[in-house]
Protein backbone atom coordinates (compact mmCIF):
# COMPACT_ATOMS: atom_id res chain seq x y z
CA UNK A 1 -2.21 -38.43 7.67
CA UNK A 2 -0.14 -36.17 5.58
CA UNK A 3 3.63 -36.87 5.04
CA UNK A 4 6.05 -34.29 3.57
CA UNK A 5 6.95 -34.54 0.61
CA UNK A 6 9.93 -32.12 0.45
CA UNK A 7 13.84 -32.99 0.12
CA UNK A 8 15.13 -33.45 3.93
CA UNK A 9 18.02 -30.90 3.03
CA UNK A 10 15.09 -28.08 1.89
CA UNK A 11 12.43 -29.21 4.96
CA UNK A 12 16.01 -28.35 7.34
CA UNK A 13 16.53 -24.90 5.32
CA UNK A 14 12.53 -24.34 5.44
CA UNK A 15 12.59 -25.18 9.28
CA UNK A 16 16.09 -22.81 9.63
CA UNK A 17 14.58 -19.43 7.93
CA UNK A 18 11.04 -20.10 9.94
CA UNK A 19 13.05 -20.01 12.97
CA UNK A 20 14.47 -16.17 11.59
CA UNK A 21 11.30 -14.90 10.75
CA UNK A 22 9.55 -15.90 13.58
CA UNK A 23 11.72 -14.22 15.72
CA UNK A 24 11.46 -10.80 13.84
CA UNK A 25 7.48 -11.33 14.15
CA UNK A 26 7.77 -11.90 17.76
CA UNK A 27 9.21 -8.23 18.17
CA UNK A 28 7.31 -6.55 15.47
CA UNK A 29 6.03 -3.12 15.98
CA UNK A 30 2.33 -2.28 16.64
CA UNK A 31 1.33 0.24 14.39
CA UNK A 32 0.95 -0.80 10.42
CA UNK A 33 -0.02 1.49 7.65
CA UNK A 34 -1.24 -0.61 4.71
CA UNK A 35 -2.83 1.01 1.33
CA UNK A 36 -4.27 3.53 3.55
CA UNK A 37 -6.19 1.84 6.53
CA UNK A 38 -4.33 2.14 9.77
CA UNK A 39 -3.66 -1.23 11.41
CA UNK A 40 -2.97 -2.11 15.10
CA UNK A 41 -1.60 -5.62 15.90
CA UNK A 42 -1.87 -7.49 19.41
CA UNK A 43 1.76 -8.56 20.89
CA UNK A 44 0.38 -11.82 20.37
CA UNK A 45 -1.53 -11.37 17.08
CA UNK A 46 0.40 -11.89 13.29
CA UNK A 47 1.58 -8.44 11.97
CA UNK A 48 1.03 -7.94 7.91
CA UNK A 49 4.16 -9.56 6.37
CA UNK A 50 5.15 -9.85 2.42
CA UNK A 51 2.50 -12.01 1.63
CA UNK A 52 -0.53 -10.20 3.32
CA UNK A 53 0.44 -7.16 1.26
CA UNK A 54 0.08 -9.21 -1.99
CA UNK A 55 -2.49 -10.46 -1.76
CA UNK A 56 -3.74 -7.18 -0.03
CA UNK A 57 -3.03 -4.80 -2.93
CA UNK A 58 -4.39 -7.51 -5.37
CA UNK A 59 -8.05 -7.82 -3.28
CA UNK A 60 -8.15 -3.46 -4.04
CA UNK A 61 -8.67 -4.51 -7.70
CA UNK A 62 -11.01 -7.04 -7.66
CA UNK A 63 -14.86 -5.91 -8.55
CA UNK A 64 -17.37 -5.76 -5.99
CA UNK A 65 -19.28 -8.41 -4.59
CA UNK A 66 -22.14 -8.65 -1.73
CA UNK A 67 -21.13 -10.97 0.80
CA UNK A 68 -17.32 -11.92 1.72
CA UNK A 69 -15.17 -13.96 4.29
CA UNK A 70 -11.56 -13.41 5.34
CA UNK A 71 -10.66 -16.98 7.19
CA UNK A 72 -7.62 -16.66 8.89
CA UNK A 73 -8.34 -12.62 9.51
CA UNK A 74 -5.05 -11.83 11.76
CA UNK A 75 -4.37 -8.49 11.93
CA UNK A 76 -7.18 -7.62 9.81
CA UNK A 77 -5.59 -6.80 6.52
CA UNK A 78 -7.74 -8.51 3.59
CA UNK A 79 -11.13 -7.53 5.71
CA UNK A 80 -10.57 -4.07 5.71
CA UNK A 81 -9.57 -3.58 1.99
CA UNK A 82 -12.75 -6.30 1.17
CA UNK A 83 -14.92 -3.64 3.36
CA UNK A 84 -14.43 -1.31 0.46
CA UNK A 85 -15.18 -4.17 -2.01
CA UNK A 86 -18.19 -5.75 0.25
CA UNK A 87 -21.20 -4.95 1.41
CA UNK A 88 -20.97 -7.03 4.24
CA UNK A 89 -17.53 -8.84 5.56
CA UNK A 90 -17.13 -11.58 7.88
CA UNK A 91 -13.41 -11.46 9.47
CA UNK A 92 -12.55 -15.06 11.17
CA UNK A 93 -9.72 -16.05 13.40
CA UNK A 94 -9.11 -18.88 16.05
CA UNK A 95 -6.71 -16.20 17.95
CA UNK A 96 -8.33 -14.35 20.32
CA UNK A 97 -5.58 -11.50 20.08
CA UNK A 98 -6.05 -11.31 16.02
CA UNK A 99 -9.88 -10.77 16.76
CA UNK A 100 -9.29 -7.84 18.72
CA UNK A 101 -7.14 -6.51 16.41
CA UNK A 102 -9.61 -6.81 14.32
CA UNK A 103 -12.07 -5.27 16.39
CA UNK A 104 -9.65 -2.67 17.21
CA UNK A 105 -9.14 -1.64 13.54
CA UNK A 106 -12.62 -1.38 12.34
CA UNK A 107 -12.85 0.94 15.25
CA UNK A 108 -9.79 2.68 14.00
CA UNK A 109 -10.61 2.94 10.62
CA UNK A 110 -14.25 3.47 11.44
CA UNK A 111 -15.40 0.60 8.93
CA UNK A 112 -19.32 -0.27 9.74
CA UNK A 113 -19.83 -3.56 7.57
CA UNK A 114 -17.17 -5.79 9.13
CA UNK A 115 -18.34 -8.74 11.76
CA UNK A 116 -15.39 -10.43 13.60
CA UNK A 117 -15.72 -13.94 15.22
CA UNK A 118 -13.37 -16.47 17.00
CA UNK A 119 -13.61 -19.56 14.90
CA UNK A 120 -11.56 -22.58 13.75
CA UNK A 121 -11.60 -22.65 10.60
CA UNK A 122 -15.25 -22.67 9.51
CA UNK A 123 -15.91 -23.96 13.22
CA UNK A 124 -18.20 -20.86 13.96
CA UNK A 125 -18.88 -19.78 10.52
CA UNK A 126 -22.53 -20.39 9.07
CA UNK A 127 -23.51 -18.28 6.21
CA UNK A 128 -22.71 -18.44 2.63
CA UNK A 129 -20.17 -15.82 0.60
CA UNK A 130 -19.77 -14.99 -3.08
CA UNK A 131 -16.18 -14.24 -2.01
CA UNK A 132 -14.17 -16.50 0.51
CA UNK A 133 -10.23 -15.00 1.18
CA UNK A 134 -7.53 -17.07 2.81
CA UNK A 135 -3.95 -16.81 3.24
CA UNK A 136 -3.09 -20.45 5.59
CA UNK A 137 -0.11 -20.92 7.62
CA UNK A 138 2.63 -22.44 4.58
CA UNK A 139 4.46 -24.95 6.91
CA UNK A 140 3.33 -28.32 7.81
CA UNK A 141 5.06 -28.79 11.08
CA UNK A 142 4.08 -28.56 14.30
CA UNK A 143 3.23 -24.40 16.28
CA UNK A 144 4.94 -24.12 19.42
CA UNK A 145 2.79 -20.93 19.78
CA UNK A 146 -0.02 -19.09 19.43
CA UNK A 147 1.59 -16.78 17.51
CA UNK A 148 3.10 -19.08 15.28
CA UNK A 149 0.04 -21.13 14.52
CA UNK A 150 -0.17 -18.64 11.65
CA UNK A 151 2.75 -19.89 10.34
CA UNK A 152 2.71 -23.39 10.89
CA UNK A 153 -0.52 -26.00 10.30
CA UNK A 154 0.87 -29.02 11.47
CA UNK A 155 0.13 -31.68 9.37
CA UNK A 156 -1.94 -28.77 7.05
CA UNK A 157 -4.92 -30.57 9.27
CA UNK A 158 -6.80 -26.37 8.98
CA UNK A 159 -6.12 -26.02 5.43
CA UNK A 160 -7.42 -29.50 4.78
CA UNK A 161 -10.59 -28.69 6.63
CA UNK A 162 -10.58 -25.76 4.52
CA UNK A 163 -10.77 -27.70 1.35
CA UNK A 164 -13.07 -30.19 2.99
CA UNK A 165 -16.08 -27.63 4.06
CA UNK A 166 -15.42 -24.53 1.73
CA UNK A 167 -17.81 -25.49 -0.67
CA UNK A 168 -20.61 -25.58 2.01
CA UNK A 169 -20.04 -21.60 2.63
CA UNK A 170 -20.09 -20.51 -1.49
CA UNK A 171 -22.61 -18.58 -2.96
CA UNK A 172 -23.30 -20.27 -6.56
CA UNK A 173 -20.40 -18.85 -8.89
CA UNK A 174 -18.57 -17.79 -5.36
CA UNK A 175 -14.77 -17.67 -5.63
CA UNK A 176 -11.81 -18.48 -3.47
CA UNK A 177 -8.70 -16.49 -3.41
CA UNK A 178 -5.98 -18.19 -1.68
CA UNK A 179 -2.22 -17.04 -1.15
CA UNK A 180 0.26 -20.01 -0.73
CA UNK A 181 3.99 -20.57 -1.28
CA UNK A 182 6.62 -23.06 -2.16
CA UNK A 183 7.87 -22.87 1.28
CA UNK A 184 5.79 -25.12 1.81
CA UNK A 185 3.76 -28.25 0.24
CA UNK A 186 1.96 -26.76 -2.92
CA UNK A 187 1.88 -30.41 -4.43
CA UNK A 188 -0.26 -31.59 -1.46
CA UNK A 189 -2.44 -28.11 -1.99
CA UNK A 190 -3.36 -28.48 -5.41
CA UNK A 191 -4.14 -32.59 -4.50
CA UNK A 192 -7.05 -30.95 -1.52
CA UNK A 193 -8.22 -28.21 -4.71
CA UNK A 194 -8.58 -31.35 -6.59
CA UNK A 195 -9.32 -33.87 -4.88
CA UNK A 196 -12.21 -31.33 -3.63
CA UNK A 197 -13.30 -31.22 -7.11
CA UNK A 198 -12.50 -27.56 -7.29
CA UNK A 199 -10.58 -25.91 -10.26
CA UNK A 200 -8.28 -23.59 -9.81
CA UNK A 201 -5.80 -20.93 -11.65
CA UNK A 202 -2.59 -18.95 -10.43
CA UNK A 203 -3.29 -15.40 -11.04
CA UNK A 204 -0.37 -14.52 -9.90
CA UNK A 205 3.15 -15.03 -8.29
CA UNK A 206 6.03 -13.03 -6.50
CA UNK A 207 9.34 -13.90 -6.06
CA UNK A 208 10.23 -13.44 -2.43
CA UNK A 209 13.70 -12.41 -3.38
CA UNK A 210 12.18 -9.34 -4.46
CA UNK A 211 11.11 -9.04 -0.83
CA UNK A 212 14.06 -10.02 1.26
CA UNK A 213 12.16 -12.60 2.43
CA UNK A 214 13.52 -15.53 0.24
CA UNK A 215 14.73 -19.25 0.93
CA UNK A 216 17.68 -19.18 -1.46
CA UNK A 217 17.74 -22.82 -1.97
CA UNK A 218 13.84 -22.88 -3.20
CA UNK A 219 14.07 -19.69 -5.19
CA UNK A 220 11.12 -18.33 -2.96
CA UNK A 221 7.73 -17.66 -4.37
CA UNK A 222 4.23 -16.40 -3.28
CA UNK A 223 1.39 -17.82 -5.81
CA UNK A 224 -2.24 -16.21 -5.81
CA UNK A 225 -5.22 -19.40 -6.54
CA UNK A 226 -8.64 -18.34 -7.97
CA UNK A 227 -10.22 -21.32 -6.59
CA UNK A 228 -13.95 -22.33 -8.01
């Protein structure tokens, strides 16, 4: 079972700015406009936050590919800038309210080659992608919500799963892009890449204080994977 491995004075100033930002999530507004697409979010679904938009504006750049997943859809972010990268997206999400925001965006945005499912994790996932996109809850500890179940995997038992069956649903020469930061364990995340006998290199990386989103104490930082 996993153990954290942070200082007990950064886990309490982790556990004390998850409490702030889950509180502005909890009231955030419905209506999004990111690079373009127009993006409704479910009271109960996660809105786009500093991190979706990274990794957002970094998917419009990639080349294309044929076939590609967005695990952990939410709000539907990453699937609808992949639909312009994709021929074919499948948008996954174990919240019921994120999948019909989903649904209610490709509507919106009148997007044809999106397919949104319930699923845990790769739970109701069968096919095979060239292109697999995640961006996992950072904290270990346990939700006390729906809601915040995108924030928190307690015990990181999804994003080992992750690690554990990705390799099952890549295309040969399929790549991962995965969004993580040092909020929380990226020692134990780069053990599952490993350990998983994937390789892996940071493309990139954004200091949350640039974003108002920071832990002072940790210097805050998102960090983009290419995972093969």
């Amino acid at each position: 079972m996993y153990k954290p491995n942070l200082d007990k004075t950064l886990d309490k100033s982790i556990r004390k700015k998850h409490k702030k930002v889950l509180s502005l999530i909890s009231h955030h507004k419905k209506n999004f406009k990111v690079l373009g697409f127009k993006i409704n979010v479910q009271k109960k679904a996660f809105p786009p936050c500093p991190d979706s938009i990274i990794l957002a504006n970094f998917l419009s750049k990639i080349k294309n590919v044929d076939s590609s997943l967005d695990m952990g859809t939410g709000s539907g972010i990453q699937a609808l800038v992949l639909s312009k990268k994709s021929k074919k997206v499948l948008a996954v999400d174990i919240n019921p309210y994120a999948i019909k925001s989903i649904e209610e965006n490709i509507r919106i945005n009148q997007i044809k080659n999106i397919e949104a499912k319930q699923s845990n994790v790769f739970s109701n996932v069968k096919e095979k992608f060239d292109l697999i996109v995640f961006n996992p809850p950072f904290r270990y500890f346990k939700p006390k919500s729906l809601l915040e179940k995108a924030m928190t995997d307690h015990n990181y038992t999804s994003l080992t799963s992750f690690f554990k069956n990705a390799r099952k649903h890549l295309n040969k020469n399929g790549k991962i892009y995965l969004i993580f930061s040092n909020s929380g364990d990226l020692a134990y995340l780069e053990g599952l890449i490993k350990n998983n006998r994937f390789s892996s290199k940071i493309i990139k990386r954004v200091y949350s204080q640039l974003l108002g989103w920071d832990i002072k104490e940790l210097k805050n930082y998102y960090i983009i994977y290419e995972i093969k």
